[in-house]
PDB file of N, CA and C in Angstrom:
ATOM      1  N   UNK A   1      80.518 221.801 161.038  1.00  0.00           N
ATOM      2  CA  UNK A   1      81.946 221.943 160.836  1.00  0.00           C
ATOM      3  C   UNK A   1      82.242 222.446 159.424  1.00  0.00           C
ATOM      4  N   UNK A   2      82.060 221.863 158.519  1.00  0.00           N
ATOM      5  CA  UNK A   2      81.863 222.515 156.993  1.00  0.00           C
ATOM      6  C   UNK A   2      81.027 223.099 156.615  1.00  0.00           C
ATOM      7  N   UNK A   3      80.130 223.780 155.604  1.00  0.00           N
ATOM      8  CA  UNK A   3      79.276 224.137 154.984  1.00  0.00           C
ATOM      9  C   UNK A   3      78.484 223.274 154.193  1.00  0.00           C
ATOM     10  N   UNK A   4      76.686 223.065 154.455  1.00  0.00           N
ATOM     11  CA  UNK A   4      76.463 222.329 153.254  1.00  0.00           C
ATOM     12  C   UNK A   4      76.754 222.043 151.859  1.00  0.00           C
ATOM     13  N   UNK A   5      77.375 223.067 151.039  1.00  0.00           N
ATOM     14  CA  UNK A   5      78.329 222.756 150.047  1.00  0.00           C
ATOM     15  C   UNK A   5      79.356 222.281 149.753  1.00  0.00           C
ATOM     16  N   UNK A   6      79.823 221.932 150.898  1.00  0.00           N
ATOM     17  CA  UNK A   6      81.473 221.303 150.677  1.00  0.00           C
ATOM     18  C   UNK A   6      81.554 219.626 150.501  1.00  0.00           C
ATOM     19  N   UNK A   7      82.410 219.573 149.461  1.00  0.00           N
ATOM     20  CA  UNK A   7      82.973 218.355 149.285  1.00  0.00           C
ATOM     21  C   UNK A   7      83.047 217.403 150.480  1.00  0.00           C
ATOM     22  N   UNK A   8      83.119 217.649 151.619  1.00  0.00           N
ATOM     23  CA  UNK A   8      83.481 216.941 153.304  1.00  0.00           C
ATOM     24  C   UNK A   8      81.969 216.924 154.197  1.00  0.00           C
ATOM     25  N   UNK A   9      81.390 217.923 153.579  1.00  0.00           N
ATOM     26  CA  UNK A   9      79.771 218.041 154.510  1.00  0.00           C
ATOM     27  C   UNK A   9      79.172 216.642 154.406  1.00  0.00           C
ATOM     28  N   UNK A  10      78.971 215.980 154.071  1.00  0.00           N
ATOM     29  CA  UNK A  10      78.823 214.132 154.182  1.00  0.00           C
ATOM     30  C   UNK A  10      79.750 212.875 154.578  1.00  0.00           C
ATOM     31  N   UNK A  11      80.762 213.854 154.990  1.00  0.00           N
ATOM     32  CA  UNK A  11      81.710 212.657 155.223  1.00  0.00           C
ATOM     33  C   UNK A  11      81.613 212.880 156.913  1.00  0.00           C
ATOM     34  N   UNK A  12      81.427 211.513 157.343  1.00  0.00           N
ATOM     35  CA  UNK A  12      81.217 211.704 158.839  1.00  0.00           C
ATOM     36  C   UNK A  12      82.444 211.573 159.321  1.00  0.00           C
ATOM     37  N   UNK A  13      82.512 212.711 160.618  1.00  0.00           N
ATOM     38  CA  UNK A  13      83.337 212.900 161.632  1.00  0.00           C
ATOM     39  C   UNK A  13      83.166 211.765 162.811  1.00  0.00           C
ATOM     40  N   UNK A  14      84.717 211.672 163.086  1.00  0.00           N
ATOM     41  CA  UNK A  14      84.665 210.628 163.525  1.00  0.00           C
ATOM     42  C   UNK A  14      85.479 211.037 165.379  1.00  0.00           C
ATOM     43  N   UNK A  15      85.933 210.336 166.182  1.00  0.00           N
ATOM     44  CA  UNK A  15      86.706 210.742 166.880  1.00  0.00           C
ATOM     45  C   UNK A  15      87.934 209.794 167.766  1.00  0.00           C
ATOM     46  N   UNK A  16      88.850 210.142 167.790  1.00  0.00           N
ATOM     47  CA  UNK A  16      89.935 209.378 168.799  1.00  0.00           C
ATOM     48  C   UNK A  16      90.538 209.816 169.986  1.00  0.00           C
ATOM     49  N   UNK A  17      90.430 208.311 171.123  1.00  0.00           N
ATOM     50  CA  UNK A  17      90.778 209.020 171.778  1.00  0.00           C
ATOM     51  C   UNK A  17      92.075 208.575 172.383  1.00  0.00           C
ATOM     52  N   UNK A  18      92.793 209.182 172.639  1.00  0.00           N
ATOM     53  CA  UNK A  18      94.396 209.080 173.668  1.00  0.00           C
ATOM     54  C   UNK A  18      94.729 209.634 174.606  1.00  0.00           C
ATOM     55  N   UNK A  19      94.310 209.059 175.549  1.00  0.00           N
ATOM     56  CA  UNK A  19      94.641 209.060 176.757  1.00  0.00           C
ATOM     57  C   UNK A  19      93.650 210.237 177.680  1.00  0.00           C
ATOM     58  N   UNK A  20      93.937 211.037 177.719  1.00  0.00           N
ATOM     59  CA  UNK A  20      92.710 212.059 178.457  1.00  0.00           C
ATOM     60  C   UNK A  20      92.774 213.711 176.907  1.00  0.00           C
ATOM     61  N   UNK A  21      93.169 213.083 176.031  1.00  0.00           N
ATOM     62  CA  UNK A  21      92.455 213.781 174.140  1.00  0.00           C
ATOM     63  C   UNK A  21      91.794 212.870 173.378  1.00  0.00           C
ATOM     64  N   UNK A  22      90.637 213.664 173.059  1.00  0.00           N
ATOM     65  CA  UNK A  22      89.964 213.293 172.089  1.00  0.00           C
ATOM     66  C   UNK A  22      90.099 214.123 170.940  1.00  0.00           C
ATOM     67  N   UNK A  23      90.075 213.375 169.345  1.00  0.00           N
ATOM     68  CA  UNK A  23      90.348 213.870 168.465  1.00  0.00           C
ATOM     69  C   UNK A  23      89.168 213.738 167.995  1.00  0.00           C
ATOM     70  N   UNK A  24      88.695 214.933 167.183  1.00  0.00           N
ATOM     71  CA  UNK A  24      87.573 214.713 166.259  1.00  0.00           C
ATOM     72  C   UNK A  24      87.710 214.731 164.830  1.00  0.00           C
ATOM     73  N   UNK A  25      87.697 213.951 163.801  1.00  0.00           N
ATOM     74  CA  UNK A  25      88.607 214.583 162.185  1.00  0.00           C
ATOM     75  C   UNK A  25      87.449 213.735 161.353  1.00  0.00           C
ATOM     76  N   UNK A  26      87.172 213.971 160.352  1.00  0.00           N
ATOM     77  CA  UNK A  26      86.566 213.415 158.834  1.00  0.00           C
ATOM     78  C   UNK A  26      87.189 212.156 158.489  1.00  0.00           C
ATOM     79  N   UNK A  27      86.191 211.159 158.331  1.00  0.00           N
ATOM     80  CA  UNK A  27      86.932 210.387 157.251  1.00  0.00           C
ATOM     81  C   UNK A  27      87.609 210.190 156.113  1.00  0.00           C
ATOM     82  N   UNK A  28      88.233 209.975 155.654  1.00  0.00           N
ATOM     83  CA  UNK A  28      88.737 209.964 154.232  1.00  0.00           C
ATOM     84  C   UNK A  28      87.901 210.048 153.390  1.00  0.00           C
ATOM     85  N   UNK A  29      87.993 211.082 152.170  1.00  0.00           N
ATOM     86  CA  UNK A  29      87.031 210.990 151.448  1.00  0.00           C
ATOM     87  C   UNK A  29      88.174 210.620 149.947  1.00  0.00           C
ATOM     88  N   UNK A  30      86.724 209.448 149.372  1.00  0.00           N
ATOM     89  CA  UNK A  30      87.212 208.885 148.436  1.00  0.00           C
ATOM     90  C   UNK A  30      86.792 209.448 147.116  1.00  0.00           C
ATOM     91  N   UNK A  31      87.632 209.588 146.139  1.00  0.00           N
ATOM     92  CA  UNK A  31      87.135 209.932 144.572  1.00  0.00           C
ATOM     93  C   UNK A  31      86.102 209.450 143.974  1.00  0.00           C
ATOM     94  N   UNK A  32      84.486 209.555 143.323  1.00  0.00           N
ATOM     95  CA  UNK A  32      83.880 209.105 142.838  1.00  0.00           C
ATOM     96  C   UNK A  32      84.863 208.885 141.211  1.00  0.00           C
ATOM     97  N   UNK A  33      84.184 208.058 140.880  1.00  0.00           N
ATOM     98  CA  UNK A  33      84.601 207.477 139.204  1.00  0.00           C
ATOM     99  C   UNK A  33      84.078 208.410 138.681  1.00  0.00           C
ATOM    100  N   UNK A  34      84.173 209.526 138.091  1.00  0.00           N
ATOM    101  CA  UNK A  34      83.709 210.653 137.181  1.00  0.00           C
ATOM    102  C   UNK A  34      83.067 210.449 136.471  1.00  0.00           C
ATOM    103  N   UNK A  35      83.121 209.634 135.403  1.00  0.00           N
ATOM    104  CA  UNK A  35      81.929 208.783 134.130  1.00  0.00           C
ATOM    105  C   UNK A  35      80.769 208.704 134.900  1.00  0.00           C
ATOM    106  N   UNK A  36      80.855 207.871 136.585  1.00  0.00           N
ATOM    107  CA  UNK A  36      79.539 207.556 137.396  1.00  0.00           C
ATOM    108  C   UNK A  36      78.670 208.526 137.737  1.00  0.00           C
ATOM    109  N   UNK A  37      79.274 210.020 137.046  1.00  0.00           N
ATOM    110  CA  UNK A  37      78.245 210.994 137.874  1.00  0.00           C
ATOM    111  C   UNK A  37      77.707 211.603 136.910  1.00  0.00           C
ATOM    112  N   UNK A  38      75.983 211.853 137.188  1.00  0.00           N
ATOM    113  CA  UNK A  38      75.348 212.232 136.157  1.00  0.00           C
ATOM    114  C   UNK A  38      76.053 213.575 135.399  1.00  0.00           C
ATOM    115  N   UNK A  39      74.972 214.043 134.130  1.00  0.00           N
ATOM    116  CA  UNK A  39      76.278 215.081 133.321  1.00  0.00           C
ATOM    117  C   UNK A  39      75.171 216.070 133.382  1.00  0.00           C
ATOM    118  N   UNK A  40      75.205 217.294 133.530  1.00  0.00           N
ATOM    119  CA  UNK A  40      74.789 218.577 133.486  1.00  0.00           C
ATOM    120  C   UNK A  40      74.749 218.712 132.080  1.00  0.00           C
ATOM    121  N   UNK A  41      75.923 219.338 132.088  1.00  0.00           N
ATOM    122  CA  UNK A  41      77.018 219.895 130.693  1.00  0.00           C
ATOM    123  C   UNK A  41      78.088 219.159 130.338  1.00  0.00           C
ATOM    124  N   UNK A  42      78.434 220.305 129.455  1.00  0.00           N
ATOM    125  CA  UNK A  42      79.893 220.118 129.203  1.00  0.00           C
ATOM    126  C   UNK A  42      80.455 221.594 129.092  1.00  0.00           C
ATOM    127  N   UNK A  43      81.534 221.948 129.534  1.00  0.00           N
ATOM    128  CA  UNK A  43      82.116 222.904 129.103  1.00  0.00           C
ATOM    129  C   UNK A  43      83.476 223.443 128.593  1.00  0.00           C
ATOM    130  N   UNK A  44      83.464 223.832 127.649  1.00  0.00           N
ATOM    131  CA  UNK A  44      84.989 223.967 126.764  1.00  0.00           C
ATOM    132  C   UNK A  44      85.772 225.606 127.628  1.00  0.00           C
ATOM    133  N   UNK A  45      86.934 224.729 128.304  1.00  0.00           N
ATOM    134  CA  UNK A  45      88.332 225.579 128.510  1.00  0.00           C
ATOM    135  C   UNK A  45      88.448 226.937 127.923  1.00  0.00           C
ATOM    136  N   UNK A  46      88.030 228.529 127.797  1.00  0.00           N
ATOM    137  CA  UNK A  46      88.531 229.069 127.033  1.00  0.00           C
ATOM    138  C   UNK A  46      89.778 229.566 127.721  1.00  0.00           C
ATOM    139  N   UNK A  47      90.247 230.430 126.765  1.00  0.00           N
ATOM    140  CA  UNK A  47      91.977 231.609 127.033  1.00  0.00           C
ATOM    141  C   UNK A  47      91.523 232.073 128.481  1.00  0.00           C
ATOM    142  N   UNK A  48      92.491 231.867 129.387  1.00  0.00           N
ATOM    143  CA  UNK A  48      92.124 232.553 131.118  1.00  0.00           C
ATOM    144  C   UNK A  48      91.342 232.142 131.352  1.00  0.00           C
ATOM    145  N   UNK A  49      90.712 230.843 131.343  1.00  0.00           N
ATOM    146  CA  UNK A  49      90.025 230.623 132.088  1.00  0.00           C
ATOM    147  C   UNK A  49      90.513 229.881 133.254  1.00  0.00           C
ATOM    148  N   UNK A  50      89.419 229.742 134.572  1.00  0.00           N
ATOM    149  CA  UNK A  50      90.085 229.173 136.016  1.00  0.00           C
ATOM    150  C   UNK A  50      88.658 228.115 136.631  1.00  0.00           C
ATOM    151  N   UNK A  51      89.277 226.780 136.987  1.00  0.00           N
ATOM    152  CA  UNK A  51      87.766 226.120 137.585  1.00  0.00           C
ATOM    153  C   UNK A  51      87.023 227.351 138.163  1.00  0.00           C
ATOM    154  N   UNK A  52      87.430 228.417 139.182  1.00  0.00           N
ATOM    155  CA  UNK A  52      86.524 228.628 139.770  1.00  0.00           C
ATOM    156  C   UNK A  52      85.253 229.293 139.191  1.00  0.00           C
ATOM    157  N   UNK A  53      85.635 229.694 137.887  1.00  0.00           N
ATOM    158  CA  UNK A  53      85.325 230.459 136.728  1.00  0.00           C
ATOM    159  C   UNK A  53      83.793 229.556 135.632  1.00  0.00           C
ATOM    160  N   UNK A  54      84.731 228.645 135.809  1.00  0.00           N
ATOM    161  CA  UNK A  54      84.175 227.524 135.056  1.00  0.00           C
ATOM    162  C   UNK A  54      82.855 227.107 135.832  1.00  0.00           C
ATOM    163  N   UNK A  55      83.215 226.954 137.589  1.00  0.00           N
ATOM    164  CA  UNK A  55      81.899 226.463 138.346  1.00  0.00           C
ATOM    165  C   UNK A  55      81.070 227.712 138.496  1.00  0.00           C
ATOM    166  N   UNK A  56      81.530 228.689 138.544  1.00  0.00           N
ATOM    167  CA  UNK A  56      80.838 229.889 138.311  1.00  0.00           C
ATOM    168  C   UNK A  56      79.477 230.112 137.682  1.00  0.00           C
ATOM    169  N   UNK A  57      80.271 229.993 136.054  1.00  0.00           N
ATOM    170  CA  UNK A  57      79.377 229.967 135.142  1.00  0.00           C
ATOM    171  C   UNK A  57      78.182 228.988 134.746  1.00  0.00           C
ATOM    172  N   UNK A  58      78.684 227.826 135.423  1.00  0.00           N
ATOM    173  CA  UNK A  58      78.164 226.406 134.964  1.00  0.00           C
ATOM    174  C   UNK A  58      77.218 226.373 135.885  1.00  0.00           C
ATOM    175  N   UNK A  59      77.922 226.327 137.032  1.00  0.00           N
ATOM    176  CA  UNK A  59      76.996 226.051 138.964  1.00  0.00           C
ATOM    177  C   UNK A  59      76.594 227.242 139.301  1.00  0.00           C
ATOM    178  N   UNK A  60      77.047 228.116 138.930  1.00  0.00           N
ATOM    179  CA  UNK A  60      76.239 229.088 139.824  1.00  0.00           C
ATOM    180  C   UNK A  60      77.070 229.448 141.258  1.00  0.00           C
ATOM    181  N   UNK A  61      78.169 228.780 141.230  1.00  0.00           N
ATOM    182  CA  UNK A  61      78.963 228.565 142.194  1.00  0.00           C
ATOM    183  C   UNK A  61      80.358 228.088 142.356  1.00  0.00           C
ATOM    184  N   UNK A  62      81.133 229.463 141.968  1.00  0.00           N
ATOM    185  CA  UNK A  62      82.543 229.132 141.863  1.00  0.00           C
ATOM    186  C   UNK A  62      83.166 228.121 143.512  1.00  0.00           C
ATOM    187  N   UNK A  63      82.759 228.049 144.317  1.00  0.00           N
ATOM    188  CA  UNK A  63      83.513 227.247 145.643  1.00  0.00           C
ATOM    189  C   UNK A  63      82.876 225.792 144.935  1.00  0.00           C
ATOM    190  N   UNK A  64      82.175 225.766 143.779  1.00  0.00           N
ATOM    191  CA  UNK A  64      82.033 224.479 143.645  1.00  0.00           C
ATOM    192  C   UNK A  64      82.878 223.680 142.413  1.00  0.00           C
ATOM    193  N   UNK A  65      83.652 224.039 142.298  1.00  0.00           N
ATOM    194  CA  UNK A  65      84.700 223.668 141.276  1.00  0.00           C
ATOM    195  C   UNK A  65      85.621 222.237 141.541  1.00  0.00           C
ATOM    196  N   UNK A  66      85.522 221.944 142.680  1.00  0.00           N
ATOM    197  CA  UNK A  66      85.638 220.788 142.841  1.00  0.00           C
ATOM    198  C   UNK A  66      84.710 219.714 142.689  1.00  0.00           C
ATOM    199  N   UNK A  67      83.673 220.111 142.049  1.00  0.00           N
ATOM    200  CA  UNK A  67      82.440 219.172 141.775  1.00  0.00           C
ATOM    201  C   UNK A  67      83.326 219.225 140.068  1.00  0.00           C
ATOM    202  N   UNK A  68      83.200 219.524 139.521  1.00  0.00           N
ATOM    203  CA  UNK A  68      84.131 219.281 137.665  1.00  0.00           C
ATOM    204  C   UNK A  68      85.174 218.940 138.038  1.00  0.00           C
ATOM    205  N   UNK A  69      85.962 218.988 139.130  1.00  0.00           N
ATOM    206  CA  UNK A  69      87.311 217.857 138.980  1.00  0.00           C
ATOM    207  C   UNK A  69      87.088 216.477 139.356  1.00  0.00           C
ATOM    208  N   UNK A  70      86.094 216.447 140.561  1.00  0.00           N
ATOM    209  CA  UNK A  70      85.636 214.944 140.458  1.00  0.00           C
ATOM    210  C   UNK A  70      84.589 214.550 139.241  1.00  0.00           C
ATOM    211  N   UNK A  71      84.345 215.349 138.518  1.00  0.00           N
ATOM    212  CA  UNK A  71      83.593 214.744 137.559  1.00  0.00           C
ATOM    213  C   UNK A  71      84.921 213.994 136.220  1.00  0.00           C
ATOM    214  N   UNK A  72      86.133 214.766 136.255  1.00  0.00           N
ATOM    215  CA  UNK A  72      86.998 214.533 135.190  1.00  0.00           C
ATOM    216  C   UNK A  72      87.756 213.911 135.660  1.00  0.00           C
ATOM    217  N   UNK A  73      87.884 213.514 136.992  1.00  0.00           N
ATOM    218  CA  UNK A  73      88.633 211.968 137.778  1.00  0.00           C
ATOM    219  C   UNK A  73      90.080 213.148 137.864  1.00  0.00           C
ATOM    220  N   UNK A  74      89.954 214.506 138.447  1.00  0.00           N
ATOM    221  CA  UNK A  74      91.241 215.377 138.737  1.00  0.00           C
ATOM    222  C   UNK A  74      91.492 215.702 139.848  1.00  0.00           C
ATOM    223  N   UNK A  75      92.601 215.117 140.210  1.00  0.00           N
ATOM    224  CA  UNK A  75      92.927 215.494 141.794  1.00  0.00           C
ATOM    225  C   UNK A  75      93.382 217.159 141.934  1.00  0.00           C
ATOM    226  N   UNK A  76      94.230 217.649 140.723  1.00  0.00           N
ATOM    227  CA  UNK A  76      94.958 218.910 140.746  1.00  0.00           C
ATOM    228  C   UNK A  76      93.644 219.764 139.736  1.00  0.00           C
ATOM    229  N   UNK A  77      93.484 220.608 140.100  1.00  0.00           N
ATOM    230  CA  UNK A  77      92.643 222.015 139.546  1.00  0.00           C
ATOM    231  C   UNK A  77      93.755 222.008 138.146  1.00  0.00           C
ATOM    232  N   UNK A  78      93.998 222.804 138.360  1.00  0.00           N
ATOM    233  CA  UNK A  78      95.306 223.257 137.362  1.00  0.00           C
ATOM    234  C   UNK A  78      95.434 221.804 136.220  1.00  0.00           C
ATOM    235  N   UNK A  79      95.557 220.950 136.592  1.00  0.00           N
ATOM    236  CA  UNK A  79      95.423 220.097 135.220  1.00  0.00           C
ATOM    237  C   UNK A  79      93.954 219.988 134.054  1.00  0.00           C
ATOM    238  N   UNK A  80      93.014 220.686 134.918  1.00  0.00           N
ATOM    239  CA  UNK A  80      91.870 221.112 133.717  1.00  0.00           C
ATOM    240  C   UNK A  80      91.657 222.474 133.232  1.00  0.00           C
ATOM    241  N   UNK A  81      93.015 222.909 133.021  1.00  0.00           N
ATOM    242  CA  UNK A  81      92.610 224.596 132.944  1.00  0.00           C
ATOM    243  C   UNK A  81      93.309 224.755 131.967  1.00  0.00           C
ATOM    244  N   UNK A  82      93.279 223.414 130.182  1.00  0.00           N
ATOM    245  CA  UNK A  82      94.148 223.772 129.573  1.00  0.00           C
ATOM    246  C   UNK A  82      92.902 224.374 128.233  1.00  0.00           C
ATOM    247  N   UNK A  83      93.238 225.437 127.677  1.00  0.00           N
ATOM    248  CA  UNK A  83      92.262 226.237 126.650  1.00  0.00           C
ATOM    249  C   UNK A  83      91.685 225.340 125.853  1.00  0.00           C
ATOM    250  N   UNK A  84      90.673 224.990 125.614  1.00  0.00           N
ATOM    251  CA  UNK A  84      90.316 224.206 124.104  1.00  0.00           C
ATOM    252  C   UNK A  84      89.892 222.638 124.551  1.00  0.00           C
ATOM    253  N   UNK A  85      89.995 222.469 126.279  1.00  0.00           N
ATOM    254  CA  UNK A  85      89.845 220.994 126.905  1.00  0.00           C
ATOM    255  C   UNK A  85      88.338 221.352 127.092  1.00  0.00           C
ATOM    256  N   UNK A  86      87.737 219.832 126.447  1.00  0.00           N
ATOM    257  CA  UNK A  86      86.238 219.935 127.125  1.00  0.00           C
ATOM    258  C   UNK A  86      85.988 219.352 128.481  1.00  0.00           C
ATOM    259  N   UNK A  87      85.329 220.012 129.251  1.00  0.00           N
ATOM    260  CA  UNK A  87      85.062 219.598 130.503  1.00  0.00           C
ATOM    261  C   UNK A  87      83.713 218.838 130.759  1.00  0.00           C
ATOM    262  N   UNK A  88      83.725 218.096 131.591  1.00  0.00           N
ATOM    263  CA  UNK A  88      82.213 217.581 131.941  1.00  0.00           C
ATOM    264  C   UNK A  88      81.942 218.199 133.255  1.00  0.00           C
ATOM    265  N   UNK A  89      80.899 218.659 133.315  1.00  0.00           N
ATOM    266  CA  UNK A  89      79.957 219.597 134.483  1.00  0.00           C
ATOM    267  C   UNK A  89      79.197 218.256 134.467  1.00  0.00           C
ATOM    268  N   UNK A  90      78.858 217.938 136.401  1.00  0.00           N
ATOM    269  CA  UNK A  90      78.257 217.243 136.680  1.00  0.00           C
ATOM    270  C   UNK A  90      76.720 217.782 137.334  1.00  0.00           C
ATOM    271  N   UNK A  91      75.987 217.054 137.520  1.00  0.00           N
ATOM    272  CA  UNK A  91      74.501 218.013 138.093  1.00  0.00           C
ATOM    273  C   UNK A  91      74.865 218.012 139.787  1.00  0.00           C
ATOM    274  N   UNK A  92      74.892 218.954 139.949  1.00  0.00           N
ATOM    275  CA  UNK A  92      75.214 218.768 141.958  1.00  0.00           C
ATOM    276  C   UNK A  92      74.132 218.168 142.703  1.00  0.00           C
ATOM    277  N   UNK A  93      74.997 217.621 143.359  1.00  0.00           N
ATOM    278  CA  UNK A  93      74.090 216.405 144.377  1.00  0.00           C
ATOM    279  C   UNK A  93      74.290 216.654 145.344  1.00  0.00           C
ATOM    280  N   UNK A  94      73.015 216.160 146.553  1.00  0.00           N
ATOM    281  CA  UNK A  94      72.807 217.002 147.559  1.00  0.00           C
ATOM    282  C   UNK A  94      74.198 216.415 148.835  1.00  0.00           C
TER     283      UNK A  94
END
């Protein structure tokens, strides 16, 4: 259903059923504590820069930019994209 890279590829699917439908959907996935995840790097915000930019350079893999917002405990992208903010890059886990 997802891609082994995605944030959801470990979260097990689950299913419900009502009446003669069955639903199939993901569990909720919960925020790791950011501090709890090992540290790669770090990387400093420059002028224009964008997470996807950031996982880019860091990961090797801009669709992984949601791995540095759960590392900085950020639900919104856009709140780590301010110039001159240091970021923590986490090591990706399988």
């Amino acid at each position: 259903m997802f891609a082994p890279t995605s944030r959801y590829a470990s979260i097990d699917t689950v299913t419900l059923t009502q009446g003669d439908r069955t639903i199939a959907y993901k569990r909720r996935r919960f925020l790791p504590r950011g501090a709890d995840l090992p540290l790669l790097s770090t990387a400093v915000v420059l002028d224009g820069d964008r997470l996807d930019l950031i996982a880019a350079r860091t990961l090797g893999d801009p669709e992984q930019f949601w791995r540095v917002c759960d590392a900085n405990d950020a639900m919104n992208p856009a709140d780590l994209e301010t110039p001159g903010r240091s970021l923590r890059v986490p090591m990706p886990q399988p």
